[in-house]
Protein backbone atom coordinates (compact mmCIF):
# COMPACT_ATOMS: atom_id res chain seq x y z
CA UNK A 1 3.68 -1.96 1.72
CA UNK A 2 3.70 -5.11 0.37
CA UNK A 3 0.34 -5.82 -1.26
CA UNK A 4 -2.65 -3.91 -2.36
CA UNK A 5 -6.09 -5.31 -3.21
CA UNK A 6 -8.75 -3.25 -5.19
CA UNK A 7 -11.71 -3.87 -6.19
CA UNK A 8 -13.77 -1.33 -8.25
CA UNK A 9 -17.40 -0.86 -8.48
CA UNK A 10 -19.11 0.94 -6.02
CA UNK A 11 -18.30 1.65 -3.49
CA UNK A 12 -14.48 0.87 -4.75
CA UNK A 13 -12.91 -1.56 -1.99
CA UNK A 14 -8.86 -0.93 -1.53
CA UNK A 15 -6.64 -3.30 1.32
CA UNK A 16 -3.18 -2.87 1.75
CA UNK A 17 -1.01 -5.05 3.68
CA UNK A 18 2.17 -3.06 5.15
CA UNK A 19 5.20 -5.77 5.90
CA UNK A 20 7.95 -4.16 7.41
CA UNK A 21 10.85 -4.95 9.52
CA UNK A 22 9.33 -5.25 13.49
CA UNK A 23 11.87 -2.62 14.72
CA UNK A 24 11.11 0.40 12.12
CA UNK A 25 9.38 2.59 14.47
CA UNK A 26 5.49 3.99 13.22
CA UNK A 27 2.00 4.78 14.43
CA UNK A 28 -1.00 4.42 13.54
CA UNK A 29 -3.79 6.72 11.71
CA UNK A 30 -3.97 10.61 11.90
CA UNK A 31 -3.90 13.61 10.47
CA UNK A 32 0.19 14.07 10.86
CA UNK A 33 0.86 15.79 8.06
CA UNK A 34 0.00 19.93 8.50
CA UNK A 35 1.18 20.02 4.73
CA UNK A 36 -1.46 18.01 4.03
CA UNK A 37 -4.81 19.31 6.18
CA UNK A 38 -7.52 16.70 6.51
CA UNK A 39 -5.08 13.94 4.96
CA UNK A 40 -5.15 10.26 7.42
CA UNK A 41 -2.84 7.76 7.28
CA UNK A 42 -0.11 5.84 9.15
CA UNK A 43 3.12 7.57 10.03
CA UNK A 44 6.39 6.35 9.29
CA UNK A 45 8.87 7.92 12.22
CA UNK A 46 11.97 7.10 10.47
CA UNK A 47 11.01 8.45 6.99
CA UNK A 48 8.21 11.17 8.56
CA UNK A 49 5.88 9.61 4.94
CA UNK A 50 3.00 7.03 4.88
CA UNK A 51 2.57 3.62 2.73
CA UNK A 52 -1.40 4.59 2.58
CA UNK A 53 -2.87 7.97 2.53
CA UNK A 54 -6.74 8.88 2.48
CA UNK A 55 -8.17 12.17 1.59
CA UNK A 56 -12.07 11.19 3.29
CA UNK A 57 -13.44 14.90 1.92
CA UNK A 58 -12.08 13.75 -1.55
CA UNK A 59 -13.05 10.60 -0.98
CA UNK A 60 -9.78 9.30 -2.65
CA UNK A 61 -6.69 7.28 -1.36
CA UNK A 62 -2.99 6.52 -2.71
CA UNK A 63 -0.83 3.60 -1.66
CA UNK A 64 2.60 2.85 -1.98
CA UNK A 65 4.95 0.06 -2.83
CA UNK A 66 8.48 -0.55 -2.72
CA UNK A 67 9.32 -1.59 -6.77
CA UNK A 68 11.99 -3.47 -8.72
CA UNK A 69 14.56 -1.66 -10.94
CA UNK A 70 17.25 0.99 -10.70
CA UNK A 71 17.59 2.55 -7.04
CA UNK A 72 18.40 6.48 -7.21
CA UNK A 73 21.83 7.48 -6.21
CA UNK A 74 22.97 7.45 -2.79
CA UNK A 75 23.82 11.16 -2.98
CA UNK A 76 20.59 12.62 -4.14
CA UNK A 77 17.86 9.52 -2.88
CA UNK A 78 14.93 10.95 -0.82
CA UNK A 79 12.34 8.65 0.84
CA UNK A 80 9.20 7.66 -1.25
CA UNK A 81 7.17 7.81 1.70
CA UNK A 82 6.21 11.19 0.46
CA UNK A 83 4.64 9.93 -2.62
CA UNK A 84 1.44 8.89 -1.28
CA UNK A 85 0.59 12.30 0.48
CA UNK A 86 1.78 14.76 -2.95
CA UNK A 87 -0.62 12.18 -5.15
CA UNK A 88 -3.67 12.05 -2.44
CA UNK A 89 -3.68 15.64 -2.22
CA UNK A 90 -3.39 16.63 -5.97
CA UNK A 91 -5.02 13.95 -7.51
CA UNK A 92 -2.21 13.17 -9.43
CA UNK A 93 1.47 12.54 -8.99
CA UNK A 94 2.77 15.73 -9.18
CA UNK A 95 5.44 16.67 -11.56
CA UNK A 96 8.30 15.42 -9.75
CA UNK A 97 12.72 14.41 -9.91
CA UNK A 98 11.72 10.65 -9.78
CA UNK A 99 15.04 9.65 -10.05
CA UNK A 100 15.47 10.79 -6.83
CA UNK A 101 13.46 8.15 -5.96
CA UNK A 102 14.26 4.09 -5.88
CA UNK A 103 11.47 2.35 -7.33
CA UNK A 104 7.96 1.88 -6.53
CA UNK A 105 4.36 1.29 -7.39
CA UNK A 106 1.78 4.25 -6.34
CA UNK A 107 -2.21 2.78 -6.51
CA UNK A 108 -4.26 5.89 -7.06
CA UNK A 109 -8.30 5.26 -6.36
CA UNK A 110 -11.04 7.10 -6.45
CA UNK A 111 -14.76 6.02 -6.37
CA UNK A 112 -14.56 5.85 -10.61
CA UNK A 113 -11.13 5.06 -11.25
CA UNK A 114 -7.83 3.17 -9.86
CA UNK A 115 -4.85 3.35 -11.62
CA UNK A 116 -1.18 2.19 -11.42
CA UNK A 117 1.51 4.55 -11.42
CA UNK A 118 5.06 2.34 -11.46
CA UNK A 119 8.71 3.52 -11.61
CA UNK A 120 11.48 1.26 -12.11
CA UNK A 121 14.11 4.13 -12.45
CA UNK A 122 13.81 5.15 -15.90
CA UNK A 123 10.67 5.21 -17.07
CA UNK A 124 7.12 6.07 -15.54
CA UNK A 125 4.48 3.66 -16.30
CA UNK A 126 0.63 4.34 -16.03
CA UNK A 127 -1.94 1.45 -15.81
CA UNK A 128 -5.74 1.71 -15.53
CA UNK A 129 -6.58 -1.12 -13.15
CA UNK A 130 -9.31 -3.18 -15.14
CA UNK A 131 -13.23 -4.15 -13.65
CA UNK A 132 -12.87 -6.51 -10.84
CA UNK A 133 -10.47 -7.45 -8.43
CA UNK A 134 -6.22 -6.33 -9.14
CA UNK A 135 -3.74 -7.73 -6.64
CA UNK A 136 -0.25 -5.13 -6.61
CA UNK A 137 2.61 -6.67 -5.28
CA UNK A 138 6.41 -5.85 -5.36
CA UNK A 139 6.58 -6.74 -8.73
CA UNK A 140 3.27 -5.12 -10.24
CA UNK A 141 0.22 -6.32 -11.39
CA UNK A 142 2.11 -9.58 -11.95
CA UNK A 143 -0.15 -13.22 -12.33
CA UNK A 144 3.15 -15.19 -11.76
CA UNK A 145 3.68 -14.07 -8.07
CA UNK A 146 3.12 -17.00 -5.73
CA UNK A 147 1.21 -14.44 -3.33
CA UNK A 148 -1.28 -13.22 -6.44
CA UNK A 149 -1.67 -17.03 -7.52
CA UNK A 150 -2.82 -18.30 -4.04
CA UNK A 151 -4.79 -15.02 -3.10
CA UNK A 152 -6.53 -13.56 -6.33
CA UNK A 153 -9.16 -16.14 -6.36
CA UNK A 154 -10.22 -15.90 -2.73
CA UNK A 155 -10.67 -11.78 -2.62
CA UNK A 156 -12.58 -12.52 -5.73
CA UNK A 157 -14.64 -15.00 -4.31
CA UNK A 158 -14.94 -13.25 -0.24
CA UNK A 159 -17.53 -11.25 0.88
CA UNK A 160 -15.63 -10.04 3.83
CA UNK A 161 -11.94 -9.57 2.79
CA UNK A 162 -11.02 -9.24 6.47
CA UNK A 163 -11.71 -12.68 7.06
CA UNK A 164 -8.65 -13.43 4.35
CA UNK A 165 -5.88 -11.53 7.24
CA UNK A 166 -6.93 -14.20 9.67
CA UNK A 167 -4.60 -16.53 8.17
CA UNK A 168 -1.64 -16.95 10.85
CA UNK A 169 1.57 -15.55 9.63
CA UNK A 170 4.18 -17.57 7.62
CA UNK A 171 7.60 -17.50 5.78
CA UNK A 172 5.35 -19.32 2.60
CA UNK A 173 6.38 -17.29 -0.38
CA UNK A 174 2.85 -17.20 -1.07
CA UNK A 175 1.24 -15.98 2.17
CA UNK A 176 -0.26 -12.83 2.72
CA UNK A 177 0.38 -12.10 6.15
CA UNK A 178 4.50 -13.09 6.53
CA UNK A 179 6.67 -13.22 9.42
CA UNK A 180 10.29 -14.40 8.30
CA UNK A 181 13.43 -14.01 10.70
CA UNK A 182 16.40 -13.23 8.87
CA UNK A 183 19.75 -14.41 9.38
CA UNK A 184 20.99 -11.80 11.55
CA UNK A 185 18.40 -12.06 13.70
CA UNK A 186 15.98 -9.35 12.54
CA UNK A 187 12.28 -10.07 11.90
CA UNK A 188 10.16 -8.93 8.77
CA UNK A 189 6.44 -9.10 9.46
CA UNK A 190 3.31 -7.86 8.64
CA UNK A 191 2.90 -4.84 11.04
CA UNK A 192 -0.69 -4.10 9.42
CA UNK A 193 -3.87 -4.39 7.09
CA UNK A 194 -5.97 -1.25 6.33
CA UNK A 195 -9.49 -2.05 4.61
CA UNK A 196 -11.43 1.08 2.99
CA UNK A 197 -14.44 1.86 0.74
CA UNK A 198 -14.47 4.80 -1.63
CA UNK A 199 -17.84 5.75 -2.86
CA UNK A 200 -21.08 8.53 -3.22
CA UNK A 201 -21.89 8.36 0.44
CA UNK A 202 -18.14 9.06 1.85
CA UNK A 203 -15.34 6.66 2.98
CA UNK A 204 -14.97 3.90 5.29
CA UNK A 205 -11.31 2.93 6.86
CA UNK A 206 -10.81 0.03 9.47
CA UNK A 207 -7.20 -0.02 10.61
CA UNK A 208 -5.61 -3.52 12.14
CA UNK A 209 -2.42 -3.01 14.16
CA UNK A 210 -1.30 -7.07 13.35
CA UNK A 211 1.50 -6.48 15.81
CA UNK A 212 -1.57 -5.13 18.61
CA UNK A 213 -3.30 -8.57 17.53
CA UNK A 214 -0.46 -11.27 17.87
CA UNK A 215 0.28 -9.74 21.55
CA UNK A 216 -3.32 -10.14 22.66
């Protein structure tokens, strides 16, 4: 993931955009986890983890993003795409080794409460997202990215959010939905947007497959 939008209030309103490389293989949402009963989310099939996982009887949802800082040593590093399915189903993140793990950013929502949970390989940072509208990117809840100055304003300002991931996709430092081709030929692009609500009636989740849209 490279972006999440929340918005608390009720109900609480999370997006996350997941950009990826085109050829990491994944599917979409499902219960794919038996560890985790009743938990829905994408599945990474390299990794087996998720970037966003919902818990709908909870009504709660954690997603995860890549971070900046000191990566965990080849010879003990385990894939954070476990992260979002141990905090989703406790609540919490659990007590874990996190310098097993390279960076990241964990957004942990509930219909009263979002919070930031960031690890840049030494030290485990917890942030209350304030009332309003947070944008998360690779570097945090950070006002200086070119994405959070070009976006910020317009999820304040839409009614519909999914009208925002209409936008064709660009190399612009500041879009939100990217497609760059590297030098060696591979391409990093947004593969897709998930849109939920979390609040007293229950949860809402609307998956878009962007690579299922750009083929049509």
């Amino acid at each position: 993931m490279c972006t999440v939008i929340v918005r608390t209030g009720q109900p609480l309103t999370l997006m996350g955009v997941r950009d990826e490389f085109a050829d990491r293989p994944w599917e979409g949402p499902g219960e794919h986890w038996p560890d985790y009963p009743g938990v829905v989310g994408g599945r990474d099939l390299k990794a087996g983890g998720t970037w966003l996982a919902v818990d709908p009887s909870a009504r709660r949802a954690a997603a995860l993003l890549n971070g900046r800082g000191r990566e965990a040593p080849d010879a003990v590093k385990v894939s954070r795409g476990d992260l979002a399915l141990r905090a989703v189903a406790a609540g919490d993140l659990p007590d874990l080794d996190l310098t097993r793990y390279d960076p990241f950013h964990l957004v942990l929502a509930d219909p009263a409460r979002a919070r930031l949970l960031s690890w840049d390989g030494v030290r485990l940072a917890t942030t209350d997202l304030p009332d309003g509208t947070s944008m998360i990117v690779n570097s945090g809840l950070d006002p200086a990215s070119e994405r959070v100055t070009a976006f910020l304003p317009r999820f304040e300002a839409a009614a519909d959010w999914r009208e925002l991931i209409a936008d064709p996709p660009s190399s612009d430092p500041g879009a939100l939905i990217v497609k760059h081709t590297l030098p060696d030929g591979r391409l990093f692009t947004t593969l897709s947007v998930t849109l939920l609500t979390l609040g007293s009636g229950g949860v809402t989740y609307d998956f878009t497959d962007m690579t299922a849209e750009r083929d049509g």
